[in-house]
PDB file of N, CA and C in Angstrom:
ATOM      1  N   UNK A   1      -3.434  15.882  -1.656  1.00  0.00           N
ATOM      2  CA  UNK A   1      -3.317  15.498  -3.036  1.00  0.00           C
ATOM      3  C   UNK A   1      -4.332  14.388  -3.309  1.00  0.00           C
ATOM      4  N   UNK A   2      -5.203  14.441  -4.211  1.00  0.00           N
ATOM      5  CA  UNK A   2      -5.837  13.506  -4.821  1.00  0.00           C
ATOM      6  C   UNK A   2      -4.918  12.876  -6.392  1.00  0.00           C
ATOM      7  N   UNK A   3      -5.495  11.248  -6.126  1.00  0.00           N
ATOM      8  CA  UNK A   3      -4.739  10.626  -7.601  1.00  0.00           C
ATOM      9  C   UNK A   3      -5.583   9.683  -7.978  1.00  0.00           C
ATOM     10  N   UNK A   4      -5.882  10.084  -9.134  1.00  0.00           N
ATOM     11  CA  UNK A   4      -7.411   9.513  -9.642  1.00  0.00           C
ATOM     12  C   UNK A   4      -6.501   8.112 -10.532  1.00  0.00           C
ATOM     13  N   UNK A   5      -7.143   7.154 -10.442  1.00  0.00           N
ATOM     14  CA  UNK A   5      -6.490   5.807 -11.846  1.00  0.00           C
ATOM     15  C   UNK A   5      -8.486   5.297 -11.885  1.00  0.00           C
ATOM     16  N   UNK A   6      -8.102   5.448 -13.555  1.00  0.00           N
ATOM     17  CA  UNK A   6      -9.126   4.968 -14.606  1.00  0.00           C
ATOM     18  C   UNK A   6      -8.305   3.940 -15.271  1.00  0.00           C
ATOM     19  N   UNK A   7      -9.488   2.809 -15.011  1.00  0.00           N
ATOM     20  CA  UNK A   7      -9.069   1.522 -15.756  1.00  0.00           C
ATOM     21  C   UNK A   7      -9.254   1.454 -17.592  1.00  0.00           C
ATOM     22  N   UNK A   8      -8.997   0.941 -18.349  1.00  0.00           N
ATOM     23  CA  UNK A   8      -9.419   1.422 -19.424  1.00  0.00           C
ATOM     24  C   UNK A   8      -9.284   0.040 -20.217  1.00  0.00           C
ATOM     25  N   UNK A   9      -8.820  -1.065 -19.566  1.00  0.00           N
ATOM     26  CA  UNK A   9      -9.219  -1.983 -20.627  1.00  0.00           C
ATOM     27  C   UNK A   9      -9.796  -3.550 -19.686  1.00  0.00           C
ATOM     28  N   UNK A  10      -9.981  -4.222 -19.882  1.00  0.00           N
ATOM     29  CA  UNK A  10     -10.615  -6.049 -19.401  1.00  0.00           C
ATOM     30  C   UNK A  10      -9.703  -6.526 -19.768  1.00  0.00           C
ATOM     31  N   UNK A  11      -8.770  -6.781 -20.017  1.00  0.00           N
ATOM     32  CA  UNK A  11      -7.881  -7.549 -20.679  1.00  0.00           C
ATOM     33  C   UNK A  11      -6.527  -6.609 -19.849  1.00  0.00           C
ATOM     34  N   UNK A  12      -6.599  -6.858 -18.442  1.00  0.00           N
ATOM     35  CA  UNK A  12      -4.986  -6.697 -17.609  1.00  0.00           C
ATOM     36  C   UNK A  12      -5.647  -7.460 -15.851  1.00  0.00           C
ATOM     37  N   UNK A  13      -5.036  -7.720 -15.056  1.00  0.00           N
ATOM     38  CA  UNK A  13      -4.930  -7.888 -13.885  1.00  0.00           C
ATOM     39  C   UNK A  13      -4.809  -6.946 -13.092  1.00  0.00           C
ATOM     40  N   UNK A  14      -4.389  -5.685 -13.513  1.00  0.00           N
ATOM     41  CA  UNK A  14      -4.976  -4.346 -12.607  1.00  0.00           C
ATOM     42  C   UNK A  14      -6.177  -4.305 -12.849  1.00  0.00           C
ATOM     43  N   UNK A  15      -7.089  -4.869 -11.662  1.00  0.00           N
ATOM     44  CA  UNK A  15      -8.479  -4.704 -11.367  1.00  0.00           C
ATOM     45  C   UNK A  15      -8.342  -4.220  -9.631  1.00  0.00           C
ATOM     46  N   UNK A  16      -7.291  -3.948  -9.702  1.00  0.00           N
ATOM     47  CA  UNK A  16      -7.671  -2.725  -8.332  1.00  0.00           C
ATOM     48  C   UNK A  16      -6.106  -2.411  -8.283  1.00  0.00           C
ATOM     49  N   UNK A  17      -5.722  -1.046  -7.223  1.00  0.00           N
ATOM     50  CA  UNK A  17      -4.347  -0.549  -6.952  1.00  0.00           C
ATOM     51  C   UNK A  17      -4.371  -0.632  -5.702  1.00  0.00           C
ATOM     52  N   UNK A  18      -3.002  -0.971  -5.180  1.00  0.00           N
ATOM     53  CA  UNK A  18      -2.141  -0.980  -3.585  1.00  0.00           C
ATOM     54  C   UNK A  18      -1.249   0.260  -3.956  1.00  0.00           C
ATOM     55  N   UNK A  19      -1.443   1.090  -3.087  1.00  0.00           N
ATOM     56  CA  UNK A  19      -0.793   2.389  -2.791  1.00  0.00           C
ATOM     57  C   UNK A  19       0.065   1.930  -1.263  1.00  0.00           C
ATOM     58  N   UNK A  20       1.159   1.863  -1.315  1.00  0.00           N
ATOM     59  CA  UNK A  20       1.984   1.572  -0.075  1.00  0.00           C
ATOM     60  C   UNK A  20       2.709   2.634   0.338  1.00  0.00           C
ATOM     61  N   UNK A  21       2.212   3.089   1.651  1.00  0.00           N
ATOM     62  CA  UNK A  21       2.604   4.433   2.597  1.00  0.00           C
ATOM     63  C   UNK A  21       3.876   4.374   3.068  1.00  0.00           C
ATOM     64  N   UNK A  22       4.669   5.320   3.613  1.00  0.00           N
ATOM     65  CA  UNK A  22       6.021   5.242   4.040  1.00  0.00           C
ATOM     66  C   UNK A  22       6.232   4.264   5.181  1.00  0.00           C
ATOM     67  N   UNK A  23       4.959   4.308   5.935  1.00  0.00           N
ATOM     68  CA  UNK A  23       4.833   3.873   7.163  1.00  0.00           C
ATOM     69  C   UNK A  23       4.145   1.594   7.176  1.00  0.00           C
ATOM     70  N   UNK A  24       4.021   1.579   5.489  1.00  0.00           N
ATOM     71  CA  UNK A  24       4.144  -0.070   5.406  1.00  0.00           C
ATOM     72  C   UNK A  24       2.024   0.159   5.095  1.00  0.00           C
ATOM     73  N   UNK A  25       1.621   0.799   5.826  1.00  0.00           N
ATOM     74  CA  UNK A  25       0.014   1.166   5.412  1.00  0.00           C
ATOM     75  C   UNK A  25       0.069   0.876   4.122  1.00  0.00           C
ATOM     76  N   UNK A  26      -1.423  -0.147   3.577  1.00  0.00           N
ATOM     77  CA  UNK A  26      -1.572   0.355   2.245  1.00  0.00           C
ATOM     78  C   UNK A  26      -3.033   0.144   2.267  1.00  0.00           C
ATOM     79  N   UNK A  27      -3.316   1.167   0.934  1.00  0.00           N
ATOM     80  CA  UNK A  27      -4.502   1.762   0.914  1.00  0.00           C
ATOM     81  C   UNK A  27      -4.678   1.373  -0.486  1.00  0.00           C
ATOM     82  N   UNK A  28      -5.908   0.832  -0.493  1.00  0.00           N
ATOM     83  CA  UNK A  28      -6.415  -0.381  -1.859  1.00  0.00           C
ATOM     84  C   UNK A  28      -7.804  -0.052  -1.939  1.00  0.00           C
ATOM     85  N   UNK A  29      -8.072   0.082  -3.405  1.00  0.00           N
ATOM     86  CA  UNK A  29      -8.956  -0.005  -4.296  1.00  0.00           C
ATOM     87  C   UNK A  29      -9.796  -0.354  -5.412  1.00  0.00           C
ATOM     88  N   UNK A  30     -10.561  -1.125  -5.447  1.00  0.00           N
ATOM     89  CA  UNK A  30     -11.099  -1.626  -6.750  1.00  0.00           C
ATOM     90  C   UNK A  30     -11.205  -0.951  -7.667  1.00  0.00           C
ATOM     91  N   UNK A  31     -11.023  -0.650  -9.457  1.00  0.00           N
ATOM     92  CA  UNK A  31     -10.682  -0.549  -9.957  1.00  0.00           C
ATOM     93  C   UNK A  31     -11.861  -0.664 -11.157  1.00  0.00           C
ATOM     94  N   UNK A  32     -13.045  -0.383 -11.707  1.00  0.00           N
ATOM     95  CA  UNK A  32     -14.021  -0.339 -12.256  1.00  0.00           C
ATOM     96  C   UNK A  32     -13.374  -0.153 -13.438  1.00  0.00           C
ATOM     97  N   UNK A  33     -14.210  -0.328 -14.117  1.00  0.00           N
ATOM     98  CA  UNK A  33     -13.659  -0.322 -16.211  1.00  0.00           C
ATOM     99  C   UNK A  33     -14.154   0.809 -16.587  1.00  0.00           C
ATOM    100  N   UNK A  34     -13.697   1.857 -16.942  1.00  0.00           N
ATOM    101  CA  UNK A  34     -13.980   3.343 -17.375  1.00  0.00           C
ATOM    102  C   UNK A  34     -14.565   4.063 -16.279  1.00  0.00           C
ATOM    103  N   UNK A  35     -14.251   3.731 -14.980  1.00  0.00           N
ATOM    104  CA  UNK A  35     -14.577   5.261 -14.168  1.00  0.00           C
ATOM    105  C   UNK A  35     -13.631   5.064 -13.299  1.00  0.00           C
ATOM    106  N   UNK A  36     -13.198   6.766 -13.152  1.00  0.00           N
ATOM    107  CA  UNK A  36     -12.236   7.290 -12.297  1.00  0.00           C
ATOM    108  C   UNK A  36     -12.626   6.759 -10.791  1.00  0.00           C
ATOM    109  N   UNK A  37     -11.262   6.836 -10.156  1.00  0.00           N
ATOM    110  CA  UNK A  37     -10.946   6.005  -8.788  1.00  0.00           C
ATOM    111  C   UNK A  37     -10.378   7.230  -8.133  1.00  0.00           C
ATOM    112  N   UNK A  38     -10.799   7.773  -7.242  1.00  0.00           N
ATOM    113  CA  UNK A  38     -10.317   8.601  -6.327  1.00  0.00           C
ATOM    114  C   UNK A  38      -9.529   8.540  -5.246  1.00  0.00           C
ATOM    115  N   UNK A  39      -8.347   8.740  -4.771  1.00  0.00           N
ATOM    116  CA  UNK A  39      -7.220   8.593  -3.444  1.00  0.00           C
ATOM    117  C   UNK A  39      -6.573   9.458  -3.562  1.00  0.00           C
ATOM    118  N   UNK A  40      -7.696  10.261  -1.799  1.00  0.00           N
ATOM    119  CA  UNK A  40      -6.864  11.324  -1.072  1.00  0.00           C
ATOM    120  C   UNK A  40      -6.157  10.950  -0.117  1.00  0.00           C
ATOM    121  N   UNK A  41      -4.707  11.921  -0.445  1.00  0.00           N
ATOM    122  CA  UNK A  41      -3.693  11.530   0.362  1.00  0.00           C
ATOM    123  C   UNK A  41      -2.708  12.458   0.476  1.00  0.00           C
ATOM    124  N   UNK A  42      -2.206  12.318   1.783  1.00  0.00           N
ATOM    125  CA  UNK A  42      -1.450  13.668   2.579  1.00  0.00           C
ATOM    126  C   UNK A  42       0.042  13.002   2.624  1.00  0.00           C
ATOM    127  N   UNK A  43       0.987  13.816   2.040  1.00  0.00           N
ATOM    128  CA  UNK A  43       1.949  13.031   2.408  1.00  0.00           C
ATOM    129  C   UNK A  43       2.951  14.177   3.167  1.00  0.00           C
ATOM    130  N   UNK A  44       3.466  14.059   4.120  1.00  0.00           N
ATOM    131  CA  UNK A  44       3.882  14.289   5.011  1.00  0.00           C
ATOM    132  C   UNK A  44       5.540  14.742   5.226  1.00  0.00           C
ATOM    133  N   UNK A  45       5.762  14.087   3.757  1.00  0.00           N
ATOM    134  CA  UNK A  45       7.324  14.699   3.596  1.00  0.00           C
ATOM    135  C   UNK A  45       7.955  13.907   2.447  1.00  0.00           C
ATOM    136  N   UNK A  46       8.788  14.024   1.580  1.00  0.00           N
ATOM    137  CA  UNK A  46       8.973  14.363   0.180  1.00  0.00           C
ATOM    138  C   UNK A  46       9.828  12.991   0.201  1.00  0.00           C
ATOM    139  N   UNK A  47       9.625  12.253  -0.568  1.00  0.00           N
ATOM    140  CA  UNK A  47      10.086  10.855  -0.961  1.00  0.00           C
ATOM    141  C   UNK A  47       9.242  10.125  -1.973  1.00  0.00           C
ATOM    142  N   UNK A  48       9.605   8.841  -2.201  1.00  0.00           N
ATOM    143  CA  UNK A  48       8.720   7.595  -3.284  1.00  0.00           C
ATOM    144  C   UNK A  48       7.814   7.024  -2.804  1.00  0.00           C
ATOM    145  N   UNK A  49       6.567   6.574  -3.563  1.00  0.00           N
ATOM    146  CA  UNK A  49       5.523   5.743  -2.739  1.00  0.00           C
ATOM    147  C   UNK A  49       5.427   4.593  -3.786  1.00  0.00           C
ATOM    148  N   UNK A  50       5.363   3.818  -4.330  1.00  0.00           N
ATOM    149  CA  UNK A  50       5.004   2.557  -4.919  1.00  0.00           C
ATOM    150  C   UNK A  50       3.747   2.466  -5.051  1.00  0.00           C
ATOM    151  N   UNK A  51       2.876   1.561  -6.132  1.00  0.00           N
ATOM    152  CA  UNK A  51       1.620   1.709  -6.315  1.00  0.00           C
ATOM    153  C   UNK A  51       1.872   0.485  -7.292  1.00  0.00           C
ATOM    154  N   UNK A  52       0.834  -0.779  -6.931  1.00  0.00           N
ATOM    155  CA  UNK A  52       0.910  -1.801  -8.031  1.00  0.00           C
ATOM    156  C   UNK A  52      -0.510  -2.282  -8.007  1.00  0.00           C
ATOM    157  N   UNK A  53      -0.602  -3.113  -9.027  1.00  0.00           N
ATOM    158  CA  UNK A  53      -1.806  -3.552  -8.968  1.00  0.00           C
ATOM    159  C   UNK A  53      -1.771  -4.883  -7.807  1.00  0.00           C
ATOM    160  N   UNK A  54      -2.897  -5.565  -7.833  1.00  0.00           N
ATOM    161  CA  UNK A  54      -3.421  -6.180  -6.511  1.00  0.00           C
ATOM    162  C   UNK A  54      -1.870  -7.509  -6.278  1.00  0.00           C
ATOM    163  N   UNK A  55      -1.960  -8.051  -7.799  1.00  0.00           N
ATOM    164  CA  UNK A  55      -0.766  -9.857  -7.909  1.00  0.00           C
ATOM    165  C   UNK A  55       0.607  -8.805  -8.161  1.00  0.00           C
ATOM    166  N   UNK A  56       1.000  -7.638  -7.779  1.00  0.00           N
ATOM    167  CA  UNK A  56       2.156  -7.075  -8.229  1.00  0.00           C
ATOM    168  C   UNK A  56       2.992  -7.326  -9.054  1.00  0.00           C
ATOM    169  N   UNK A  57       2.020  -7.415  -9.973  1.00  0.00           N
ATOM    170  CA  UNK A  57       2.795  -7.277 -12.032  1.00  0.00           C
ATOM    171  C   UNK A  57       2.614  -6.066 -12.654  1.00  0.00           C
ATOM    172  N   UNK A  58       1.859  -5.271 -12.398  1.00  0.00           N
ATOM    173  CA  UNK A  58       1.304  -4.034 -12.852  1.00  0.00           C
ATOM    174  C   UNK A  58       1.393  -2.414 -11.658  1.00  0.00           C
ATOM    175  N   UNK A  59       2.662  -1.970 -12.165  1.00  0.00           N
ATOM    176  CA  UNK A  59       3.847  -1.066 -10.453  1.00  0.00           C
ATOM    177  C   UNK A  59       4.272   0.186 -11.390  1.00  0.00           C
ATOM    178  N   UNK A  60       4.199   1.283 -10.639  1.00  0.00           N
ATOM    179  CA  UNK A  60       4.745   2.368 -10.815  1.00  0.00           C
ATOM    180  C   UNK A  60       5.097   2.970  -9.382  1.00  0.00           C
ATOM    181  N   UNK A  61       5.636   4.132  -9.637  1.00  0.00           N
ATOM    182  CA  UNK A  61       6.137   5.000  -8.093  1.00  0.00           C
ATOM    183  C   UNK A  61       5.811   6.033  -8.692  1.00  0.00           C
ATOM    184  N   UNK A  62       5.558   6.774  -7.049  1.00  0.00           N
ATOM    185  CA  UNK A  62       4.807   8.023  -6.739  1.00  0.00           C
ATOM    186  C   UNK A  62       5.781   9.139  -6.413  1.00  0.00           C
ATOM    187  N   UNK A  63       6.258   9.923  -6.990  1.00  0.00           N
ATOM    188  CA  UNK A  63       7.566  10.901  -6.637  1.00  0.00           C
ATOM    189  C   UNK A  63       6.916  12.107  -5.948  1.00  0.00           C
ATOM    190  N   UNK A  64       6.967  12.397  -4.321  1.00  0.00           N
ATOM    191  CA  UNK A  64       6.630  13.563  -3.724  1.00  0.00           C
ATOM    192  C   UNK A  64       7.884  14.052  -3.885  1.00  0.00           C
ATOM    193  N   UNK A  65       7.618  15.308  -4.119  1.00  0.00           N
ATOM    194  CA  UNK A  65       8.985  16.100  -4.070  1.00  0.00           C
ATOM    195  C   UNK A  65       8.422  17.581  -3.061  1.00  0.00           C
TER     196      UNK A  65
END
């Protein structure tokens, strides 16, 4: 699975994402102003992943099903 995040404004503190793996791994990216961000990723068996920005104010979850 690829999961692309496009930044879209200067004015937030998501200037990059923490993707946190089942296994405590996290996989981080800077975060450019209008271009897509690419993260391939295999997940291995069907549960939640968390995803925030870098100061964790800016969080959603990842639902494998």
């Amino acid at each position: 699975m690829t999961l692309v995040f496009t930044r879209k404004t200067e004015q937030t503190c998501a200037k990059s994402v923490v993707v946190t793996l089942d296994d405590g791994k996290k996989v981080e990216r800077d975060l450019p102003l209008d271009k897509p961000v690419e993260i391939s990723m295999t997940f291995p068996k069907a549960g939640k992943l968390g995803y925030a920005c870098s100061m964790n104010m800016v969080k959603g979850v990842i639902v494998v099903q």
